[in-house]
N, C-alpha and C. Protein backbone atom coordinates (compact mmCIF):
# COMPACT_ATOMS: atom_id res chain seq x y z
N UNK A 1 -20.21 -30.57 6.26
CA UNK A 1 -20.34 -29.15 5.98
C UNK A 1 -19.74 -28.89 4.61
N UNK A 2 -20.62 -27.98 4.07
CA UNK A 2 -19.87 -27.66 2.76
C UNK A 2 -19.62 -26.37 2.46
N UNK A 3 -18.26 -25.89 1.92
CA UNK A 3 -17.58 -24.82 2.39
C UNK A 3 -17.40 -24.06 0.74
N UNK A 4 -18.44 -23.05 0.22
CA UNK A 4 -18.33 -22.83 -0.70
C UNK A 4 -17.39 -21.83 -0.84
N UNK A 5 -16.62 -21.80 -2.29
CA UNK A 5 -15.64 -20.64 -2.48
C UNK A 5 -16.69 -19.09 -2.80
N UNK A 6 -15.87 -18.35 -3.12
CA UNK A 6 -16.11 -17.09 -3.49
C UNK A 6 -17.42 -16.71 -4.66
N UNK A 7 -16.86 -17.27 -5.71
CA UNK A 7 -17.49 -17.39 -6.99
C UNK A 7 -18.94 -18.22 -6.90
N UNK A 8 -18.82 -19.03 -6.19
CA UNK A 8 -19.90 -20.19 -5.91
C UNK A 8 -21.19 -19.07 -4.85
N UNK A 9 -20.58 -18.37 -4.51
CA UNK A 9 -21.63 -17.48 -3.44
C UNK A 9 -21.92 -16.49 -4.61
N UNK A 10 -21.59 -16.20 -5.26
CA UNK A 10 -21.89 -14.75 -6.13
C UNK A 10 -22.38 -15.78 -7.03
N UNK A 11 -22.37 -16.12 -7.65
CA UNK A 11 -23.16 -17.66 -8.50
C UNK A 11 -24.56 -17.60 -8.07
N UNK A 12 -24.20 -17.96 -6.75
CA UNK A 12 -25.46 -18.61 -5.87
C UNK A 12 -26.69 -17.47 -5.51
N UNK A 13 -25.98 -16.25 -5.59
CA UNK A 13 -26.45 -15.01 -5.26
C UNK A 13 -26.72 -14.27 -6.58
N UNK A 14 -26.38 -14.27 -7.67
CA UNK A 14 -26.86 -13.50 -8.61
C UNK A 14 -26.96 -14.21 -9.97
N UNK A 15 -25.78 -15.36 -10.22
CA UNK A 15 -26.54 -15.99 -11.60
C UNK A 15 -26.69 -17.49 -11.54
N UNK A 16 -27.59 -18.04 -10.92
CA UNK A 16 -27.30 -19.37 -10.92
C UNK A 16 -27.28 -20.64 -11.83
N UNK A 17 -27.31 -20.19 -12.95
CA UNK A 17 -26.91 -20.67 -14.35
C UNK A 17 -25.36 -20.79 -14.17
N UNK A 18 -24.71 -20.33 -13.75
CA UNK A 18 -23.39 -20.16 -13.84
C UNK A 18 -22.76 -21.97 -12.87
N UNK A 19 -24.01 -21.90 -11.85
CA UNK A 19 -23.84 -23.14 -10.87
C UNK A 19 -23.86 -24.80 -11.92
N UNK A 20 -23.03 -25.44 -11.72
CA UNK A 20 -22.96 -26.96 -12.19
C UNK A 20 -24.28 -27.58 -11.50
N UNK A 21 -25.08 -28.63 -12.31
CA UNK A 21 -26.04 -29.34 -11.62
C UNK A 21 -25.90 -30.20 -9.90
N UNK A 22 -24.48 -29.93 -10.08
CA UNK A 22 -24.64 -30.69 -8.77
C UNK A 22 -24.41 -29.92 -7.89
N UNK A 23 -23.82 -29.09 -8.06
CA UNK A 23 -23.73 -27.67 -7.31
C UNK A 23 -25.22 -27.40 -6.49
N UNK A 24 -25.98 -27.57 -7.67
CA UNK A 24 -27.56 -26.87 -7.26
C UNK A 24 -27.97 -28.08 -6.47
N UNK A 25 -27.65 -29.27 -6.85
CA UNK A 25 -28.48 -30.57 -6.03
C UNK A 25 -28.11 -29.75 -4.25
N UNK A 26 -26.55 -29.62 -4.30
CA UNK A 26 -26.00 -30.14 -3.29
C UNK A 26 -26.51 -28.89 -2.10
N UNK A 27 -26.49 -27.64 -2.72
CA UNK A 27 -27.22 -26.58 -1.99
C UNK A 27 -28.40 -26.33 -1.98
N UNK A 28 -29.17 -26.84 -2.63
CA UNK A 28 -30.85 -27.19 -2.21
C UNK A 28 -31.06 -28.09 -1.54
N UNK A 29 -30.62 -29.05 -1.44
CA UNK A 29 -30.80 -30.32 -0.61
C UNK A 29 -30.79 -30.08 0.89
N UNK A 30 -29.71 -28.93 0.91
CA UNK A 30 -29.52 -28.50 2.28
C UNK A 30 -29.25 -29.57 3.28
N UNK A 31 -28.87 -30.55 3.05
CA UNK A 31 -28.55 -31.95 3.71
C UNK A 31 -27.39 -31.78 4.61
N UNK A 32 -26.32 -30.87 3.93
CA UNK A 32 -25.16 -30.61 4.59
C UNK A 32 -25.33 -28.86 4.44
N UNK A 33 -24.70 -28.32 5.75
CA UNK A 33 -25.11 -26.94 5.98
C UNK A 33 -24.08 -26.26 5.17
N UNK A 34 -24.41 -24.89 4.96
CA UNK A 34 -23.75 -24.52 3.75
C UNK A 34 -22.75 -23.23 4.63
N UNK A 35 -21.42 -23.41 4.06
CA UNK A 35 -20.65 -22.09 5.20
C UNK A 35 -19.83 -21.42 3.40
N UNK A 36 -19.14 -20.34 4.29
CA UNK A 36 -17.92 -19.46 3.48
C UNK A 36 -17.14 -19.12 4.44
N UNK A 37 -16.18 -18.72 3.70
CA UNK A 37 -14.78 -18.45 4.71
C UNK A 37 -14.92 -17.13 4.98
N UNK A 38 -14.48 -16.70 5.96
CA UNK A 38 -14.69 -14.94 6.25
C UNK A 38 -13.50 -14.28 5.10
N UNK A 39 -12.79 -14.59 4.68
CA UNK A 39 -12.15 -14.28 3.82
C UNK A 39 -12.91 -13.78 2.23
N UNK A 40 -13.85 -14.65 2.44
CA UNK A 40 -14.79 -14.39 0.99
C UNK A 40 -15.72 -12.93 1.41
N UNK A 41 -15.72 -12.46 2.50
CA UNK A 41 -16.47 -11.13 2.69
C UNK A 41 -15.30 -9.83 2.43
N UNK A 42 -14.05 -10.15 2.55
CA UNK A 42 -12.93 -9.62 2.12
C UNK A 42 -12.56 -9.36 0.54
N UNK A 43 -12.68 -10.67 -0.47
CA UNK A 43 -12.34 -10.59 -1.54
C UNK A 43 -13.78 -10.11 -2.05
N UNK A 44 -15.27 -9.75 -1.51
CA UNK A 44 -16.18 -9.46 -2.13
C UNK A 44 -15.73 -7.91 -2.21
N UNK A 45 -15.24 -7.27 -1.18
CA UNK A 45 -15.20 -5.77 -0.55
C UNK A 45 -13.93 -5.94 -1.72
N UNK A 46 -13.10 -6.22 -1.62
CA UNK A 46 -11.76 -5.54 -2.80
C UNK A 46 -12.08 -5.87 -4.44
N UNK A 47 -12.93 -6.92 -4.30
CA UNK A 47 -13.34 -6.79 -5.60
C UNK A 47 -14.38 -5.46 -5.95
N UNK A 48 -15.48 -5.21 -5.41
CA UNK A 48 -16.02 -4.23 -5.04
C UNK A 48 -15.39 -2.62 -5.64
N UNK A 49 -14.48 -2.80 -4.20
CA UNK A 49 -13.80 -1.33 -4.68
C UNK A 49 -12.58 -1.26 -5.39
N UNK A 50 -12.50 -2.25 -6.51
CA UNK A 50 -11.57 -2.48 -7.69
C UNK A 50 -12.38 -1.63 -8.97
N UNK A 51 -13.57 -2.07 -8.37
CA UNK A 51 -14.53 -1.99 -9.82
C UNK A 51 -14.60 -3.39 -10.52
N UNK A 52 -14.75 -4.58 -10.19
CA UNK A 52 -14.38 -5.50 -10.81
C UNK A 52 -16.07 -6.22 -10.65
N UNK A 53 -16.21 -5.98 -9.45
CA UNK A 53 -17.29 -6.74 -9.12
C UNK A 53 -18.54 -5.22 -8.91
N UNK A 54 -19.61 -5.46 -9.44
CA UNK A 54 -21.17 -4.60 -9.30
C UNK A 54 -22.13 -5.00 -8.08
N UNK A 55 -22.59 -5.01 -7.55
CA UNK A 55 -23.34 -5.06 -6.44
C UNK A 55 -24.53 -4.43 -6.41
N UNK A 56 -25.75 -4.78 -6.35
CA UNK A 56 -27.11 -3.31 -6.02
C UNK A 56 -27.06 -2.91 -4.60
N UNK A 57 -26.30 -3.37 -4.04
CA UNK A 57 -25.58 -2.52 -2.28
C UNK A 57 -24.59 -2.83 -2.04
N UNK A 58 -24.07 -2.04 -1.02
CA UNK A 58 -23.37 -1.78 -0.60
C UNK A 58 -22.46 -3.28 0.16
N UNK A 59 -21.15 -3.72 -0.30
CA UNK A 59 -21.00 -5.23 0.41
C UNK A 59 -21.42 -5.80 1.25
N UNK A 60 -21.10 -4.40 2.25
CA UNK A 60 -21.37 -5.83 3.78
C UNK A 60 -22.67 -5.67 3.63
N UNK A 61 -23.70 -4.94 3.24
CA UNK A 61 -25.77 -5.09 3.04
C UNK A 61 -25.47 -6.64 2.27
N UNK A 62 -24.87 -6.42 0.69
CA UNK A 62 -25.17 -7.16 0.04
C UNK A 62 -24.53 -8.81 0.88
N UNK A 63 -23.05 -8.53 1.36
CA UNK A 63 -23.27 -10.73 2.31
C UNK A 63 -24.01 -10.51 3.02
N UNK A 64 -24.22 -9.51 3.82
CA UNK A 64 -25.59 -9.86 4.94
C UNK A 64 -26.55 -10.45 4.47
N UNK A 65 -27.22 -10.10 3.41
CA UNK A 65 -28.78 -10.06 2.50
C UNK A 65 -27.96 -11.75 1.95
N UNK A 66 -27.29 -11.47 1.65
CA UNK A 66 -27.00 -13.08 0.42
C UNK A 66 -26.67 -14.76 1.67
N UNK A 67 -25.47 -14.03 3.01
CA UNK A 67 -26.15 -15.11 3.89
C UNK A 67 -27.44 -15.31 4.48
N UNK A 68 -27.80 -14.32 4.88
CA UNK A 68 -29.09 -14.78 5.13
C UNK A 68 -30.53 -15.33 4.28
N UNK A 69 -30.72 -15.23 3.34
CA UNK A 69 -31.20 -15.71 2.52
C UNK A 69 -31.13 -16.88 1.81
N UNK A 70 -29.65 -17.93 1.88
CA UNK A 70 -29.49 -18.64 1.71
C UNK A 70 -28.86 -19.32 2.77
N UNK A 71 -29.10 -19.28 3.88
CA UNK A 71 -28.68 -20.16 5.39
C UNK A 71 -27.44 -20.38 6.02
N UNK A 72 -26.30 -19.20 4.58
CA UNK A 72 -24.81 -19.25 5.35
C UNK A 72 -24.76 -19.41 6.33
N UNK A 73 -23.58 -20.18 6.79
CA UNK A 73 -22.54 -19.61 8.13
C UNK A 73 -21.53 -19.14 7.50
N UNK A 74 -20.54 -18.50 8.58
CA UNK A 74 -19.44 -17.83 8.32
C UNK A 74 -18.67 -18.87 9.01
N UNK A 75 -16.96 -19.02 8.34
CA UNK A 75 -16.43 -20.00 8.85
C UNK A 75 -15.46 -18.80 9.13
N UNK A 76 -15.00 -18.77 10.58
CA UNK A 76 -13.70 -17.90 11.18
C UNK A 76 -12.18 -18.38 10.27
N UNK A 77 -11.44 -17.36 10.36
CA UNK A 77 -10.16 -17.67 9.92
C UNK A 77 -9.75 -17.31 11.23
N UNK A 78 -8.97 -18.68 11.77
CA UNK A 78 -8.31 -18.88 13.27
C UNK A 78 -6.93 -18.94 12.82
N UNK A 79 -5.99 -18.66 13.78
CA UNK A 79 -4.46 -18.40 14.04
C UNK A 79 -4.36 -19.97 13.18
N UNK A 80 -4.88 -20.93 13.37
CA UNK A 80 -3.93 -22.55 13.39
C UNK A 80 -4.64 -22.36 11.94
N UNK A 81 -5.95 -22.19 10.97
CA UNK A 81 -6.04 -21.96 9.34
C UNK A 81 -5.25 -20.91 8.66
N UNK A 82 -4.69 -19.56 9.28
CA UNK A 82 -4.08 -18.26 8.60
C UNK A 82 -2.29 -19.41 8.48
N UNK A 83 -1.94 -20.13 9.73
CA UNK A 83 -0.70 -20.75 9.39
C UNK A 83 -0.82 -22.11 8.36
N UNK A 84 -1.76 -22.69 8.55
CA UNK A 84 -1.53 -23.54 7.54
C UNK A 84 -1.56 -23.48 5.84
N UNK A 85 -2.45 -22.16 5.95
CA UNK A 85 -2.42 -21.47 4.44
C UNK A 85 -0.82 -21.16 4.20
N UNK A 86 -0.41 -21.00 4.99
CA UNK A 86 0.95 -20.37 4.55
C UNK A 86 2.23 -21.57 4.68
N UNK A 87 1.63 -23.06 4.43
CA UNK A 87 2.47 -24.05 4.31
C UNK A 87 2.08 -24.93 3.69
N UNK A 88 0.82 -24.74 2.88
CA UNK A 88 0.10 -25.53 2.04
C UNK A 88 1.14 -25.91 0.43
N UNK A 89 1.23 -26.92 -0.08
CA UNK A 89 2.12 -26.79 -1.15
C UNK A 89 1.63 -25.60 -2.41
N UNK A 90 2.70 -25.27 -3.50
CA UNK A 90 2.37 -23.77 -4.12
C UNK A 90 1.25 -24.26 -5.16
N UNK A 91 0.10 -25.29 -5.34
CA UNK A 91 -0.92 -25.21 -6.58
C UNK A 91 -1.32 -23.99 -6.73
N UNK A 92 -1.58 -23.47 -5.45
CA UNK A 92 -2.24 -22.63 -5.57
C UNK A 92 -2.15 -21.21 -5.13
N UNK A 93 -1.33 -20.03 -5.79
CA UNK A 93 -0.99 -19.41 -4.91
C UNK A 93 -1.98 -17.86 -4.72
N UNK A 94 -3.16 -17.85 -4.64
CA UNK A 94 -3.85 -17.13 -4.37
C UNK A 94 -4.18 -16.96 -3.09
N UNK A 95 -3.55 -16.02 -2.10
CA UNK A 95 -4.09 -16.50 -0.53
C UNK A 95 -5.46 -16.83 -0.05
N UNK A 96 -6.48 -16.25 -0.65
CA UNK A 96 -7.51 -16.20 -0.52
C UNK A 96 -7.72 -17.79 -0.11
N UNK A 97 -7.75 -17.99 -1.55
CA UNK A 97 -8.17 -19.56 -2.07
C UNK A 97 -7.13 -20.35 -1.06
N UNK A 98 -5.86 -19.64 -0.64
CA UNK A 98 -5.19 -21.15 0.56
C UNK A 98 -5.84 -20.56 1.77
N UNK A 99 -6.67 -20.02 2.44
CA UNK A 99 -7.22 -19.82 3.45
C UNK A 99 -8.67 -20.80 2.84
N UNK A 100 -9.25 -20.66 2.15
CA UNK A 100 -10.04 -21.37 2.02
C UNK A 100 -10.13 -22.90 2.15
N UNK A 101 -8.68 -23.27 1.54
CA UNK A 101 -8.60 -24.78 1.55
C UNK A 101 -8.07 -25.26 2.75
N UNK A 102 -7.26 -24.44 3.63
CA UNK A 102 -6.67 -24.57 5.18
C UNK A 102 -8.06 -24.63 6.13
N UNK A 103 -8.74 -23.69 5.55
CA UNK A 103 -10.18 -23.61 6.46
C UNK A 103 -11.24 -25.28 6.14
N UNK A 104 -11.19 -25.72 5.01
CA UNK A 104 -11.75 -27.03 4.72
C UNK A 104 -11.30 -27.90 5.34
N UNK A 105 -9.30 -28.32 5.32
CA UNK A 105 -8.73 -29.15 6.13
C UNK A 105 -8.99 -28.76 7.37
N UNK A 106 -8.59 -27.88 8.15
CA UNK A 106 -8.97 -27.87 9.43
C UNK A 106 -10.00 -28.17 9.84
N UNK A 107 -11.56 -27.73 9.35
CA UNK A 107 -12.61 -28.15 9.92
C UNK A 107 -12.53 -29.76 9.14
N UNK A 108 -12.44 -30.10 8.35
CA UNK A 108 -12.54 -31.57 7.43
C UNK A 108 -14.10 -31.11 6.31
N UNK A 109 -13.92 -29.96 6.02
CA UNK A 109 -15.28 -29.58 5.35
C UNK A 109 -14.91 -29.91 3.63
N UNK A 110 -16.00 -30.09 2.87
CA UNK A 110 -15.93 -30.34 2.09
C UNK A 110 -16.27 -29.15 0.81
N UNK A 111 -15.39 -28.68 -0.29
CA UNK A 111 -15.25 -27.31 -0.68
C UNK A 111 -16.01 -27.66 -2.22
N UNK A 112 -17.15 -26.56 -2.38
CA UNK A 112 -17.54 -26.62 -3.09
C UNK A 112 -17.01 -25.55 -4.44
N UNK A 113 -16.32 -26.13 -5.43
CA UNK A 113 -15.72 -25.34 -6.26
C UNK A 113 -15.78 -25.83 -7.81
N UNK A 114 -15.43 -24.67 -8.70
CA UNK A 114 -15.10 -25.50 -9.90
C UNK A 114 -13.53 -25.02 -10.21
N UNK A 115 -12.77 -24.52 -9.45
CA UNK A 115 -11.62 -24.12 -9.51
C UNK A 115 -10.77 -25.16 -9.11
N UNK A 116 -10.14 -25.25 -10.76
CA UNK A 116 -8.87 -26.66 -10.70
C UNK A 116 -7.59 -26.36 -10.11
N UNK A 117 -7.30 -25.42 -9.65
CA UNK A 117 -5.99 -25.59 -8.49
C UNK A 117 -6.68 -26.01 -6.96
N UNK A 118 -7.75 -25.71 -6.74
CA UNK A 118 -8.10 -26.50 -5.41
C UNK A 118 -8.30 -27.76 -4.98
N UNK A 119 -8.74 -28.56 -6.64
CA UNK A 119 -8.95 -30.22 -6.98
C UNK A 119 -7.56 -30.62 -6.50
N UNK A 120 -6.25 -30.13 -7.08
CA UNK A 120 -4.89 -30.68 -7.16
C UNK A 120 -4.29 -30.68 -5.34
N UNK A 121 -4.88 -29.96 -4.50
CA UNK A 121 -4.48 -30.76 -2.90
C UNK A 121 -5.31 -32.24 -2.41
N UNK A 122 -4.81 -33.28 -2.27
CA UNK A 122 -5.08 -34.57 -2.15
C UNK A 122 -5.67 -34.22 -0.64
N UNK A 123 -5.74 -33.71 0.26
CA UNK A 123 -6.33 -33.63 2.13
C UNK A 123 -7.50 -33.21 1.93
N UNK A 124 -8.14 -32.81 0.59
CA UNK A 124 -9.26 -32.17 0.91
C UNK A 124 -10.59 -33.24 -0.21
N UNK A 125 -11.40 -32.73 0.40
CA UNK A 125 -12.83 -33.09 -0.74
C UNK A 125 -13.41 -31.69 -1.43
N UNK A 126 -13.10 -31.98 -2.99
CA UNK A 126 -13.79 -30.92 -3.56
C UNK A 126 -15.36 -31.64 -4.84
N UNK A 127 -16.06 -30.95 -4.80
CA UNK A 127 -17.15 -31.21 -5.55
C UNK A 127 -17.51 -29.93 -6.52
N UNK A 128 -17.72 -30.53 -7.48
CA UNK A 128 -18.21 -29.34 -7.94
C UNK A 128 -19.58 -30.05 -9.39
């Protein structure tokens, strides 16, 4: 399973120039099923109503429309990923992004990113 970050879905969803070639191999290939962390429907909505991020709808239209269209799953944030984010060493201290990488270790999924504090935890597989 491959567990894309945040940026990689809005990439994937509005500029995909922005995606690395292997990025594109690895999500067209569809070989391995493609998830996000429920957390990334969170940082879409606060980015959103920051003003940071533009949308042509409304968030939850726009992940609805963007998983389904591209074969997401949603990966749950469970009691045993919300604690391990919160004992992960400090590379990285964006919670978001340690729910994301707690959510990779726990399932053993493999995180599709180009963000170099997620490369620097050795338990995980990142590609980008």
């Amino acid at each position: 399973m491959i567990l894309i970050d945040t940026c990689v879905l809005l990439w994937l969803a509005i500029d995909q120039d922005k995606l690395s070639e292997n990025a594109k191999e690895l999500i067209e290939s569809n070989t391995n099923k493609i998830c996000i962390s429920a957390i990334t429907a969170f940082e879409i909505g606060v980015k959103t109503r920051k003003k940071l991020l533009k949308l042509p709808l409304r968030p939850d239209k726009w992940l609805e429309k963007a998983i389904y269209l591209h074969g997401i799953d949603v990966a749950p944030i469970t009691a045993p990923i919300a604690l391990l984010s919160t004992q992960l060493p400090t590379h990285h201290h964006d919670p978001a992004d340690r729910l994301i990488i707690a959510t990779a270790m726990i399932n053993n999924y493999t995180i599709l990113t180009p963000d170099k504090h997620i490369v620097q935890y050795p338990k995980i597989r990142v590609v980008w």
